[in-house]
C-alpha atoms as a PDB file:
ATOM      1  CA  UNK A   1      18.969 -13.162 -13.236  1.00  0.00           C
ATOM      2  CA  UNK A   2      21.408 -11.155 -10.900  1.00  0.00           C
ATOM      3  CA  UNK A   3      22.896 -12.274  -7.500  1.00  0.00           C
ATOM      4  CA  UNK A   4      21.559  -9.329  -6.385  1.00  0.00           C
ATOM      5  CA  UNK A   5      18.322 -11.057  -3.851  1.00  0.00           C
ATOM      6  CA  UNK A   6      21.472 -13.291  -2.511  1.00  0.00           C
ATOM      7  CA  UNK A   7      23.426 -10.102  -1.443  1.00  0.00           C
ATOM      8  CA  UNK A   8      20.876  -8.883   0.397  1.00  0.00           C
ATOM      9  CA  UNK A   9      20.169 -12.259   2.207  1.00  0.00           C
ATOM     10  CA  UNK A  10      23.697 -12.469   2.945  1.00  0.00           C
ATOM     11  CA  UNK A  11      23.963  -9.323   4.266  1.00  0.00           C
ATOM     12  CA  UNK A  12      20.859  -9.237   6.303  1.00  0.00           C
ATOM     13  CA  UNK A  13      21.847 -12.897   7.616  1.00  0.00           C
ATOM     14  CA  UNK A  14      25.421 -12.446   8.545  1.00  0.00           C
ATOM     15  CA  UNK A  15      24.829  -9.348  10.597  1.00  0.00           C
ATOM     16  CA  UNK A  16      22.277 -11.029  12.475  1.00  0.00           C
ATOM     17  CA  UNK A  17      24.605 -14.265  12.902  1.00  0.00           C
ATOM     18  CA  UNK A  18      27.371 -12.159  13.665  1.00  0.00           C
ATOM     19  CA  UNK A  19      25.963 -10.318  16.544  1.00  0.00           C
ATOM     20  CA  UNK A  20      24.063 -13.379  17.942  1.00  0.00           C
ATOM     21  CA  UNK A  21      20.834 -10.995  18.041  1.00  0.00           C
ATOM     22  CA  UNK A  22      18.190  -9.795  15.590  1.00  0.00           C
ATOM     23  CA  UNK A  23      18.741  -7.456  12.936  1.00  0.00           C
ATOM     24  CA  UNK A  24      15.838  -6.158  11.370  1.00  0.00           C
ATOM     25  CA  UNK A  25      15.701  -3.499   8.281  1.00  0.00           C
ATOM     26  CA  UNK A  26      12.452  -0.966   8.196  1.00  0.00           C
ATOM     27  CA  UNK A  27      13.181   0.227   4.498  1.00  0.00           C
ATOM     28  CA  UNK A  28      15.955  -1.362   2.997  1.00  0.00           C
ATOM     29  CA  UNK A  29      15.976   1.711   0.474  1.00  0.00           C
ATOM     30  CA  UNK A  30      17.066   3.874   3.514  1.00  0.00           C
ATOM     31  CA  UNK A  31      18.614   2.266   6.252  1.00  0.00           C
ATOM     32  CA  UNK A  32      22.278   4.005   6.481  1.00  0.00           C
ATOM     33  CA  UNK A  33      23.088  -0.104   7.955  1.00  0.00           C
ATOM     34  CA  UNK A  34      21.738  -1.106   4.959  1.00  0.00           C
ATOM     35  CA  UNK A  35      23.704   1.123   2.672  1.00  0.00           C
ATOM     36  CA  UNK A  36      26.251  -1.560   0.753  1.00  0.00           C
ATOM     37  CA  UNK A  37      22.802  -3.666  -0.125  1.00  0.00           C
ATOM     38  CA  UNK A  38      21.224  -0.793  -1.306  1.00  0.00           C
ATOM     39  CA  UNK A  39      21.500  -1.429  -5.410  1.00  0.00           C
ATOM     40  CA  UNK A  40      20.127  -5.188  -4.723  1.00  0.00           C
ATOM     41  CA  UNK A  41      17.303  -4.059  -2.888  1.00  0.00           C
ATOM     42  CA  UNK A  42      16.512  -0.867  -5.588  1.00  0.00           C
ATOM     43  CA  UNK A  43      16.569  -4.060  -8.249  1.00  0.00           C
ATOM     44  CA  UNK A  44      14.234  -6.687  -6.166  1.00  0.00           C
ATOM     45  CA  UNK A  45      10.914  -6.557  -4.816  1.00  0.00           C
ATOM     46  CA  UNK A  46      12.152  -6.929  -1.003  1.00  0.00           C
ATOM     47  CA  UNK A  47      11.912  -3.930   0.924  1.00  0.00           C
ATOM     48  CA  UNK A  48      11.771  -4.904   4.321  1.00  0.00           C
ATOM     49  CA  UNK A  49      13.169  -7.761   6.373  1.00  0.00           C
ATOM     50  CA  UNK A  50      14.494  -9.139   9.708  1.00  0.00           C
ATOM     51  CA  UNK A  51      16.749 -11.449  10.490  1.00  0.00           C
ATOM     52  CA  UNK A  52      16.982 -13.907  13.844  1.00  0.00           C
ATOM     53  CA  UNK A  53      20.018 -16.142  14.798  1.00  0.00           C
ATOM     54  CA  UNK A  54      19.281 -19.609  16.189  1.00  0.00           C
ATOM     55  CA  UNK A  55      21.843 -20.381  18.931  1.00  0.00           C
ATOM     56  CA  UNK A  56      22.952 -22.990  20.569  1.00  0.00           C
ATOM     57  CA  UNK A  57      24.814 -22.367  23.625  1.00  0.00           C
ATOM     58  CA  UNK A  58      26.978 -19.108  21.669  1.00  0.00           C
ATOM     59  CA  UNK A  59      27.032 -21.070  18.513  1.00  0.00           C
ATOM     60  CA  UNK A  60      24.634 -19.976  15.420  1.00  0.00           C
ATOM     61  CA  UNK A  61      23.644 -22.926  14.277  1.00  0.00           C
ATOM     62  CA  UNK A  62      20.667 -21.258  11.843  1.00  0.00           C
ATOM     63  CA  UNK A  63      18.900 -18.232  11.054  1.00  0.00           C
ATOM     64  CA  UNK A  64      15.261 -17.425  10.346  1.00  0.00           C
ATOM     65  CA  UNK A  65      14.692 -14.590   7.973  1.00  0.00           C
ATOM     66  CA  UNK A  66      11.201 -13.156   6.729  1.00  0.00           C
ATOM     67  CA  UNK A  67      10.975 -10.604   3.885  1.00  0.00           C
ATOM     68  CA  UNK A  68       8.192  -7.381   3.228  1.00  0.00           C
ATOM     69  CA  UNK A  69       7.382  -6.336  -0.409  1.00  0.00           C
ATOM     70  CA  UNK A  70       6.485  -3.172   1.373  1.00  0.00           C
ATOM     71  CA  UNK A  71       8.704  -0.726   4.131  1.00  0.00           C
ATOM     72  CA  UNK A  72       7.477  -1.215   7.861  1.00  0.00           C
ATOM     73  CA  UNK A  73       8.367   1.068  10.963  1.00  0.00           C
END
């Protein structure tokens, strides 16, 4: 087993945490945003996902995440 799935959590997670709003990924295979998670998401079946923040106030205090076996637009 590879850390490779975690990567692209972390990835897909922090960016959405980061900019307090939702970051969502069509085709993780393409997306030039997507580019440094690229290898993890060649290697896993994940190939779409999105990514919201829970706030409180300006504080993320969670995020909700769902993932696609298959691209979406």
């Amino acid at each position: 087993m590879t850390d490779e799935p975690l990567v692209i959590v972390t990835i897909r997670v922090g960016r959405a945490v980061a900019a307090r709003k939702p970051w969502i990924v069509t085709d993780m295979l393409q997306d030039p945003l997507f580019a440094e998670g690229r290898d993890g998401a060649a290697n896993s079946l994940i190939r779409a996902a999105f990514s919201v923040p829970v706030l409180e106030g300006n504080e993320a205090i969670a995020s909700l995440a769902c993932h696609y076996t298959a691209t979406h637009t």
